[in-house]
Protein backbone atom coordinates (compact mmCIF):
# COMPACT_ATOMS: atom_id res chain seq x y z
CA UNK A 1 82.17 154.17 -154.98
CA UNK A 2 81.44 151.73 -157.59
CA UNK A 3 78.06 152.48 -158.34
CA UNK A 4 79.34 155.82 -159.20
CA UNK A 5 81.91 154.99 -161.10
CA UNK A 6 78.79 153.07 -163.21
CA UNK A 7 76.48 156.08 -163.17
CA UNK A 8 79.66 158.31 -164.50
CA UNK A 9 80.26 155.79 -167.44
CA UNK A 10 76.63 155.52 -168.56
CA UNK A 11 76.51 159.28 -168.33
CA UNK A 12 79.84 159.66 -170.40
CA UNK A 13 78.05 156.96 -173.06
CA UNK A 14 74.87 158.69 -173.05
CA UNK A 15 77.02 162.45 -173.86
CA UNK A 16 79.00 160.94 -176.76
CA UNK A 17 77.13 161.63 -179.88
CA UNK A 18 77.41 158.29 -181.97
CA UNK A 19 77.00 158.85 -185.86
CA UNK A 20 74.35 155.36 -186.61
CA UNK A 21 75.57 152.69 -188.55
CA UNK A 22 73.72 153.13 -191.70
CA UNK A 23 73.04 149.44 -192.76
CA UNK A 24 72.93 149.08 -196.51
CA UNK A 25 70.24 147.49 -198.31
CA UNK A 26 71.14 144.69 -200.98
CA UNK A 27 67.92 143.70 -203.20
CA UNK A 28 68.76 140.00 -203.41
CA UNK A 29 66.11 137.89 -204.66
CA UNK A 30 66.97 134.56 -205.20
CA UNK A 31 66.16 132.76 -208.42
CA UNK A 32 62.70 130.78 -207.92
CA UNK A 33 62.54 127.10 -208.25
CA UNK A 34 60.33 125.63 -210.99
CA UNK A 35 58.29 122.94 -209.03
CA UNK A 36 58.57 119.82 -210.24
CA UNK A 37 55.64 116.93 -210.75
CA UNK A 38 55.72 115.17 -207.22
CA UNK A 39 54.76 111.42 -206.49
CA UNK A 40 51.78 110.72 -204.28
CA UNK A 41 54.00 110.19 -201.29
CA UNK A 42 55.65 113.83 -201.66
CA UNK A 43 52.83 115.76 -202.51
CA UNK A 44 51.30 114.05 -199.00
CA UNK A 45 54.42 115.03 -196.81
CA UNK A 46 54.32 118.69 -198.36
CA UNK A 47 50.75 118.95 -198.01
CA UNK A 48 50.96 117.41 -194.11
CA UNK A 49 48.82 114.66 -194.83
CA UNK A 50 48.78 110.59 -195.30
CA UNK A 51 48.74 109.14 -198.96
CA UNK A 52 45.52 107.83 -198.34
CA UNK A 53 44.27 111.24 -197.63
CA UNK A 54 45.67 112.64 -200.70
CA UNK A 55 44.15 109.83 -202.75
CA UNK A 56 41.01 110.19 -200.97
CA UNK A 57 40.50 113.34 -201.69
CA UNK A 58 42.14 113.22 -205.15
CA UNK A 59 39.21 110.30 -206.38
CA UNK A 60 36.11 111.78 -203.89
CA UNK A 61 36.69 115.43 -205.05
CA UNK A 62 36.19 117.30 -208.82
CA UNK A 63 39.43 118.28 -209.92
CA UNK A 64 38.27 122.12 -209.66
CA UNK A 65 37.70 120.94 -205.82
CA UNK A 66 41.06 118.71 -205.70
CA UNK A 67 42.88 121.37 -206.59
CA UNK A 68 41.96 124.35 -204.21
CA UNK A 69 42.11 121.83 -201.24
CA UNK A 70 45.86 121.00 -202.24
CA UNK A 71 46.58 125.06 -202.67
CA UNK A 72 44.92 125.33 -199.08
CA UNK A 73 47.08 122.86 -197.35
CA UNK A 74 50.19 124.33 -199.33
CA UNK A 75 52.75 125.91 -198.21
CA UNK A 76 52.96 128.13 -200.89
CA UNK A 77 49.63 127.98 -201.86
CA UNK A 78 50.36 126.07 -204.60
CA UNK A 79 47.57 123.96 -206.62
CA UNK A 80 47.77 120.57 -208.02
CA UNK A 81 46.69 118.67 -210.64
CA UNK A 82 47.37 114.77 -211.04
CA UNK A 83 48.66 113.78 -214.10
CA UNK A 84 48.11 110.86 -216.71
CA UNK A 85 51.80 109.96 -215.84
CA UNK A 86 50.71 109.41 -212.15
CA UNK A 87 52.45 112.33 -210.69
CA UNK A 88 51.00 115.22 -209.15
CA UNK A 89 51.64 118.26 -211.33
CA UNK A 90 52.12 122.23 -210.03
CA UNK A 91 49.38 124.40 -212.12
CA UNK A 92 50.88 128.01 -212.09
CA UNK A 93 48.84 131.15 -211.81
């Protein structure tokens, strides 16, 4: 008796003709975050390594070099360029 009762719903659900919620589209784009110059021990945590890593690479690497191995380790692909101030700069583009 129950299951029939089931089947009778489902077919009453299925016979209804639903109009579909038409979910509207908002074109929100957030405003994007300048990066700013990050200390050694930053730049390591974003890039998922160790300081000594960083400066490893930073001091065994050309700065052409340096730079595409910090946008490759990125997480927004982001290069970087240490700085006369001793802070790792963003280089945009």
């Amino acid at each position: 008796m129950r299951l029939t009762q089931i089947e009778g719903a489902i077919s009453l659900l299925g016979q209804r003709s639903y109009t579909p919620y038409k979910k509207q589209s908002y074109q929100y784009h957030p405003p994007m975050l300048e990066l700013q110059a990050y200390t050694g021990e930053n730049l390591a945590k974003r890039l998922g390594v160790d300081v000594a890593t960083l400066e490893r690479s930073r001091h065994s690497m050309s700065q052409q070099d340096f730079e595409s191995w910090c946008k490759s380790r990125d997480p927004g692909s982001v290069k970087w360029r240490f700085g006369g101030d001793g802070l790792f700069h963003p280089i945009k583009g």
